[in-house]
N, C-alpha and C. Protein backbone atom coordinates (compact mmCIF):
# COMPACT_ATOMS: atom_id res chain seq x y z
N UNK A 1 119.27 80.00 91.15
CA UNK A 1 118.85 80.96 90.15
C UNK A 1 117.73 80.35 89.32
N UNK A 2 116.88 81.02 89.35
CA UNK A 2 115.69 80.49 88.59
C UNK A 2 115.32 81.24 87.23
N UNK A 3 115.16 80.71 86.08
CA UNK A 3 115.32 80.81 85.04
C UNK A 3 113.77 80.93 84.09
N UNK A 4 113.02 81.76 84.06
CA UNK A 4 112.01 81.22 83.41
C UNK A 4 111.94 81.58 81.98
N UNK A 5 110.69 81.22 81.18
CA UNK A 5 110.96 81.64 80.18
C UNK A 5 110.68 82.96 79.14
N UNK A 6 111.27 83.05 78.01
CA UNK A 6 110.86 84.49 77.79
C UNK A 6 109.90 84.33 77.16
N UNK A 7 109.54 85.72 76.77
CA UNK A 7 108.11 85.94 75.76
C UNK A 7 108.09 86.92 74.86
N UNK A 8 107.70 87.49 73.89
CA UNK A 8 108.04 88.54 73.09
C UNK A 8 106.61 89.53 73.95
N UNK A 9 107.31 91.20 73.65
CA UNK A 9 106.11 91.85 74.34
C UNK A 9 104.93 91.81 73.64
N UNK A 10 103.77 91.82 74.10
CA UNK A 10 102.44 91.87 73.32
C UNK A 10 102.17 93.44 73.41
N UNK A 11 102.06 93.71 71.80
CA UNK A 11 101.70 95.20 71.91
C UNK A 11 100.04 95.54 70.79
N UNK A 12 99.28 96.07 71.05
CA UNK A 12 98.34 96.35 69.70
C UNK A 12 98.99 96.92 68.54
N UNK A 13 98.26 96.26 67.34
CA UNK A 13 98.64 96.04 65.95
C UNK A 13 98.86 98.33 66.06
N UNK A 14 99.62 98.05 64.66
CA UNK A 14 100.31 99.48 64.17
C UNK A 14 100.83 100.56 65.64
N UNK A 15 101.63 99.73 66.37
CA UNK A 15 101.75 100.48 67.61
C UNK A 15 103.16 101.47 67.53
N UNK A 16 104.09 101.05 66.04
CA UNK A 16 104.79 101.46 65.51
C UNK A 16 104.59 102.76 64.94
N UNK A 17 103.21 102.84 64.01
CA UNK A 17 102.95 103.37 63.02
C UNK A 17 103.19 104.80 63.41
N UNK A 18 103.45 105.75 62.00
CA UNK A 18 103.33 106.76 62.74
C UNK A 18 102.12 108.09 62.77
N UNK A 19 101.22 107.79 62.13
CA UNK A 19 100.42 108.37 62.46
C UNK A 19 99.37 107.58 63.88
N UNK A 20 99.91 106.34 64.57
CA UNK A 20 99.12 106.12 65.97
C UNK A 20 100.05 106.32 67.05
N UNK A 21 100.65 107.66 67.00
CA UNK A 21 101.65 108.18 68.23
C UNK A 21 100.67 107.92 69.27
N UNK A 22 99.63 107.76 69.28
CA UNK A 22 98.70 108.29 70.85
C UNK A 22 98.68 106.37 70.95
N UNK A 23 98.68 105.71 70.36
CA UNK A 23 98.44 104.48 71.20
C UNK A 23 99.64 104.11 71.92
N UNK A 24 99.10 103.48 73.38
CA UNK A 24 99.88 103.02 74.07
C UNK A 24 100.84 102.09 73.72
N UNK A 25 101.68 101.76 74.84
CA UNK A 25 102.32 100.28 74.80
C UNK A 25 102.17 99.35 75.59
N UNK A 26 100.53 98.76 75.13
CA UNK A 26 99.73 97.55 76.10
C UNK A 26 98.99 96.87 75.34
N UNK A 27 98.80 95.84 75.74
CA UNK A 27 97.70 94.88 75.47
C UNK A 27 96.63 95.01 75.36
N UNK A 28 95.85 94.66 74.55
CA UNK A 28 94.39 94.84 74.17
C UNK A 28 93.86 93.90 73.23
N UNK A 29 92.65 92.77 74.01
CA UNK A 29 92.70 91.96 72.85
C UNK A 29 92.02 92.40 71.48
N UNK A 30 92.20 91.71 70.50
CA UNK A 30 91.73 92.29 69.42
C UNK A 30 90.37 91.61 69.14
N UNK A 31 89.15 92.58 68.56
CA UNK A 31 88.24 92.36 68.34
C UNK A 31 87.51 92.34 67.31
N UNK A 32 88.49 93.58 66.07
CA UNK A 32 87.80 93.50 65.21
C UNK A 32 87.13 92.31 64.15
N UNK A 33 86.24 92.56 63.13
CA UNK A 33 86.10 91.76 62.63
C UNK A 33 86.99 91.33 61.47
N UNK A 34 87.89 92.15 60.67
CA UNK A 34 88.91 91.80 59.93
C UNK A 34 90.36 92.22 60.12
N UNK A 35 90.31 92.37 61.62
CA UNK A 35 91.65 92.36 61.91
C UNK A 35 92.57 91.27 61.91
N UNK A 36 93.85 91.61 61.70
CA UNK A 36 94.91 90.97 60.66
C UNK A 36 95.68 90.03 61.96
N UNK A 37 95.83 90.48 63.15
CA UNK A 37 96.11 90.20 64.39
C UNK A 37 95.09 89.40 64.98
N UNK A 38 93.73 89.42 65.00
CA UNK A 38 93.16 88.57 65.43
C UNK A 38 93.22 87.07 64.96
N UNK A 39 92.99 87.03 63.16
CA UNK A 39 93.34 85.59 63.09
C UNK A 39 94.52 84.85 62.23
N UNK A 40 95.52 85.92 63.11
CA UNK A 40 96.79 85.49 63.55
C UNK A 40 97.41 85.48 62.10
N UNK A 41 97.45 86.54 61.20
CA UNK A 41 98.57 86.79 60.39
C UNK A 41 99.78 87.08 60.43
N UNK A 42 100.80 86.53 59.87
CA UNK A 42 102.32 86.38 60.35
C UNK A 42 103.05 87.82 60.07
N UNK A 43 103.71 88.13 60.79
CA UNK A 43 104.00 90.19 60.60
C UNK A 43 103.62 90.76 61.19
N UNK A 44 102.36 90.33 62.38
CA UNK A 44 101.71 91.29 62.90
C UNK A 44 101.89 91.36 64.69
N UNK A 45 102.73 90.18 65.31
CA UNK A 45 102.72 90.43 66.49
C UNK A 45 102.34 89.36 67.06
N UNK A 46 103.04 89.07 68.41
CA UNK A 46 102.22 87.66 68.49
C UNK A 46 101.39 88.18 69.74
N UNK A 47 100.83 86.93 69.92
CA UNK A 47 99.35 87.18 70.95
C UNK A 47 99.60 86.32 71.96
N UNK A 48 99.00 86.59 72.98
CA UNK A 48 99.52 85.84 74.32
C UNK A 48 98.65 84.51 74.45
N UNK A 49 99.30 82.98 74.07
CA UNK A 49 98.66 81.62 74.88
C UNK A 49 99.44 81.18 75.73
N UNK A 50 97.91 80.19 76.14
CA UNK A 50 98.99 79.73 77.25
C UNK A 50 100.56 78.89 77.18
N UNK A 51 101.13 78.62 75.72
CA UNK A 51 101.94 78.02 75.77
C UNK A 51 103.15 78.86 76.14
N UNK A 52 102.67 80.30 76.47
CA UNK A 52 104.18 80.94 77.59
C UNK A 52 104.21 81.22 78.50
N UNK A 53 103.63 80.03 79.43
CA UNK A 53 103.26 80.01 80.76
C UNK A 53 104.50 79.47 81.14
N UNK A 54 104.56 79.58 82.50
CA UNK A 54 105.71 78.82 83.27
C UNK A 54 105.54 77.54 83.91
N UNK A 55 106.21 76.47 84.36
CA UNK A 55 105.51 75.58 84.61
C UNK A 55 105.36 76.14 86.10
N UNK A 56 104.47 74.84 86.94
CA UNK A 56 103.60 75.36 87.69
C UNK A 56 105.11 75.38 89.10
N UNK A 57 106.41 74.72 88.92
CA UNK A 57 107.40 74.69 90.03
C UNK A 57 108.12 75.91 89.73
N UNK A 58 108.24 76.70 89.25
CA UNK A 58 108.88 77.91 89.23
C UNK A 58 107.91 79.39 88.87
N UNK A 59 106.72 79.12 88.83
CA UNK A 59 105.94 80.44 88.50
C UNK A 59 105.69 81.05 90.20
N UNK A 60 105.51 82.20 89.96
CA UNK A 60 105.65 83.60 91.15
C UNK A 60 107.00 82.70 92.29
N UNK A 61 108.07 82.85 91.40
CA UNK A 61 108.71 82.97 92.06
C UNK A 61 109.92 83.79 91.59
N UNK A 62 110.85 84.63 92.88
CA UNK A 62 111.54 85.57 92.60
C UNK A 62 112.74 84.86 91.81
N UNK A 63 114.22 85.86 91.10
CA UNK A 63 114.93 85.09 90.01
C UNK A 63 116.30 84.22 91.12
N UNK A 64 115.98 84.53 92.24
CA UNK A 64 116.99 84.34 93.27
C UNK A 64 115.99 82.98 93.83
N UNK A 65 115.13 82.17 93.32
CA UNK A 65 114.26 80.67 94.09
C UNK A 65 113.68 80.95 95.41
N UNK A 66 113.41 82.09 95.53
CA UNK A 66 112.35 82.08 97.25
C UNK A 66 111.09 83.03 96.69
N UNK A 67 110.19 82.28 97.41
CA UNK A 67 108.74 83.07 97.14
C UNK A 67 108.55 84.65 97.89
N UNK A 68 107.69 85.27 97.08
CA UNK A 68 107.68 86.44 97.92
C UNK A 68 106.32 86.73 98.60
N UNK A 69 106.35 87.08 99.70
CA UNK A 69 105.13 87.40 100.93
C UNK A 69 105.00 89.07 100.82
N UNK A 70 104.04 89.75 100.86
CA UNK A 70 103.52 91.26 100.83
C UNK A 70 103.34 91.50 102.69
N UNK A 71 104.17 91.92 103.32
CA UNK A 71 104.05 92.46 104.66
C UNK A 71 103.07 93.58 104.94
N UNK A 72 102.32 93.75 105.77
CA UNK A 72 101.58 95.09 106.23
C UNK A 72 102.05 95.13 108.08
N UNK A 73 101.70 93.78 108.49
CA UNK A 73 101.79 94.03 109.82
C UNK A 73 102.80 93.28 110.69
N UNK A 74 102.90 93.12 111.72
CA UNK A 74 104.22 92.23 112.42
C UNK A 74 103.55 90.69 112.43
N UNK A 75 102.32 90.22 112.44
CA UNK A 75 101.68 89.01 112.44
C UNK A 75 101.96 87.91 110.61
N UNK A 76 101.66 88.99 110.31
CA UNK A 76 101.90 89.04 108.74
C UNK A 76 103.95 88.30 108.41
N UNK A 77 104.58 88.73 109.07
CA UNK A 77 105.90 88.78 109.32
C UNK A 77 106.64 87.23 109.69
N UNK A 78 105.35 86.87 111.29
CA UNK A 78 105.84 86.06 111.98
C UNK A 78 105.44 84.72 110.67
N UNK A 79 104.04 84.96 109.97
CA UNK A 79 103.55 83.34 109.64
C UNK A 79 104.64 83.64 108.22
N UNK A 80 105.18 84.68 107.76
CA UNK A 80 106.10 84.54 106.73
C UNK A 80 107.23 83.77 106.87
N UNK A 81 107.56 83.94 108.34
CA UNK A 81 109.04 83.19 108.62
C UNK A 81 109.17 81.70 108.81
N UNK A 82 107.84 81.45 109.10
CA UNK A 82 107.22 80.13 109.42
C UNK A 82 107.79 79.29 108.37
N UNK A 83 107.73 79.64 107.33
CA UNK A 83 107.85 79.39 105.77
C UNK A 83 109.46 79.26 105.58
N UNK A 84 110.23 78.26 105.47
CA UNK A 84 111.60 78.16 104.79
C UNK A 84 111.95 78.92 103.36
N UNK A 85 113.25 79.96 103.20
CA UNK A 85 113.64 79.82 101.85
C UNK A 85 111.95 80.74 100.92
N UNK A 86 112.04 81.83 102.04
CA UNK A 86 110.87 83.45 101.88
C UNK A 86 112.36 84.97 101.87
N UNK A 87 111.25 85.38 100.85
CA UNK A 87 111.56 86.75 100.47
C UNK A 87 110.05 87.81 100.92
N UNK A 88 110.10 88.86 102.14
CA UNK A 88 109.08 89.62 102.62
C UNK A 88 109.46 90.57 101.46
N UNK A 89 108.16 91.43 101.73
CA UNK A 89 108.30 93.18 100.38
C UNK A 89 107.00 93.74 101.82
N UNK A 90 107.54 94.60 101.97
CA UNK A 90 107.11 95.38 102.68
C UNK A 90 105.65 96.13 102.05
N UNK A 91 104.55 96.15 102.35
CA UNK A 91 103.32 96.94 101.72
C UNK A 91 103.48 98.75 101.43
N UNK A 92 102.79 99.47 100.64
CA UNK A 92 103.34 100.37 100.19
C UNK A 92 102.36 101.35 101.49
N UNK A 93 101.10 101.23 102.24
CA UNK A 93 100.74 101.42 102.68
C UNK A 93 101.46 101.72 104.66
N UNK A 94 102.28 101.04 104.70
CA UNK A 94 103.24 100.81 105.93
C UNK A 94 104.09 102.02 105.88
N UNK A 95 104.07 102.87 107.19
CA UNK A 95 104.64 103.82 107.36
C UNK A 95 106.49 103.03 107.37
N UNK A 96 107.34 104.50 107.35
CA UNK A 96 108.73 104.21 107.58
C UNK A 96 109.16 103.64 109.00
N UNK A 97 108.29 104.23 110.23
CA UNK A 97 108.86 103.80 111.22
C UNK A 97 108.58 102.60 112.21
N UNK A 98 107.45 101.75 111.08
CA UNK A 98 107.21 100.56 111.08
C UNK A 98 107.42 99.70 110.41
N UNK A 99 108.15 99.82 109.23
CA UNK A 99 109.23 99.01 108.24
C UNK A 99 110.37 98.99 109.07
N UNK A 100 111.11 100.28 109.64
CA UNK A 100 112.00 99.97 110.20
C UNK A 100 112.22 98.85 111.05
N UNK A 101 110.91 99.03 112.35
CA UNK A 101 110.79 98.23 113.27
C UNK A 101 110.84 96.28 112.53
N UNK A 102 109.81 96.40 111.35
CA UNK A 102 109.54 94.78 111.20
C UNK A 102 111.12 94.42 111.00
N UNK A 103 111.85 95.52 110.17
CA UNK A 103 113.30 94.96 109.01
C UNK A 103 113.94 94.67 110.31
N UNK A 104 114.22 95.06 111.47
CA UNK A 104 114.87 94.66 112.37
C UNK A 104 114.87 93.45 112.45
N UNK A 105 113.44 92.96 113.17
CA UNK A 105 112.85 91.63 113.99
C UNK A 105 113.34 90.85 111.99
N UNK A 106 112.73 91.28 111.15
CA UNK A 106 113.34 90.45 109.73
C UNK A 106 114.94 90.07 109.51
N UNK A 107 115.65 90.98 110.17
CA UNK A 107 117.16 90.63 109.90
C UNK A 107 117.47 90.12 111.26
N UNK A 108 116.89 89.85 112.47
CA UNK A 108 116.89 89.17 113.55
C UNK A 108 116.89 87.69 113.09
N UNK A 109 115.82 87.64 112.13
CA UNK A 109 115.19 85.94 112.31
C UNK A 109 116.30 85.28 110.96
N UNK A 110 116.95 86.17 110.10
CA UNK A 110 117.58 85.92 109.26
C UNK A 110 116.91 85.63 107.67
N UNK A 111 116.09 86.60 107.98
CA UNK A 111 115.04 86.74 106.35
C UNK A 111 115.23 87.97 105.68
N UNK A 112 114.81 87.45 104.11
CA UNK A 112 115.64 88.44 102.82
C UNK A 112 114.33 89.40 103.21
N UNK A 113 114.50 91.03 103.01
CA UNK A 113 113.70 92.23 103.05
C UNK A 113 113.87 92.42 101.43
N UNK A 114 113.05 92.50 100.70
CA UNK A 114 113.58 92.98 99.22
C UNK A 114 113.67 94.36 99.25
N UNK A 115 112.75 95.53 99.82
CA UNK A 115 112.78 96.67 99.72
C UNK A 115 112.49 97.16 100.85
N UNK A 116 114.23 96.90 101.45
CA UNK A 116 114.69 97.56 102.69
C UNK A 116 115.04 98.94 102.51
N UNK A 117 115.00 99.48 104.17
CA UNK A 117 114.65 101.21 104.37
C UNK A 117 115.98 101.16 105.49
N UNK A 118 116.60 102.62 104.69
CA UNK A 118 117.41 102.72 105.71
C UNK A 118 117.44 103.02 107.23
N UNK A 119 117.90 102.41 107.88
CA UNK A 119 117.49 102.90 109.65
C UNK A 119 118.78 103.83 109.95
């Protein structure tokens, strides 16, 4: 089980407020020139450094410790398996009755499918 760490969400300043119903809930760095968020007044939200990075032995990896590979084709499949201790995700572009086919030859070789299709 891999554990990384948390982060508070980064949202733009008055995202609460209620007259800014129309702003989203995303990131945007701040630019103004006397904005209160830019140089980092306390109350206002924190801002993303790098000190909530992950270290470099557990980043892109899934919460179960195996890396994940993006499948499109059966070649794509074989150099995944190559790889010890892999998680495939099937491409969103890949029809059903060629997911089917790879998830087979994938539960043949004894590799995790994350977003398996029913056959």
């Amino acid at each position: 089980m891999v554990v990384k760490k948390s982060h508070p969400t980064f949202a733009v300043p008055n995202y609460g407020a209620k007259k800014r119903k129309r702003v989203k809930e995303r990131w945007r760095k701040q630019r103004g020139m006397d904005n209160k968020k830019r140089i980092k007044r306390s109350g206002y939200g924190a801002t993303p450094k790098i000190g909530y990075k992950n270290s470099d032995t557990i980043r892109h990896l899934r919460p179960d410790g195996t890396f994940e590979f993006l499948i499109h084709n059966e070649k794509e499949l074989n150099d995944a398996m190559l790889r010890p201790g892999t998680s495939v995700r099937f491409a969103n572009g890949v029809s059903i009755r060629k997911k089917q086919v790879l998830q087979k030859i994938a539960d043949s070789k004894g590799v995790n499918v994350v977003n398996r299709v029913k056959i």
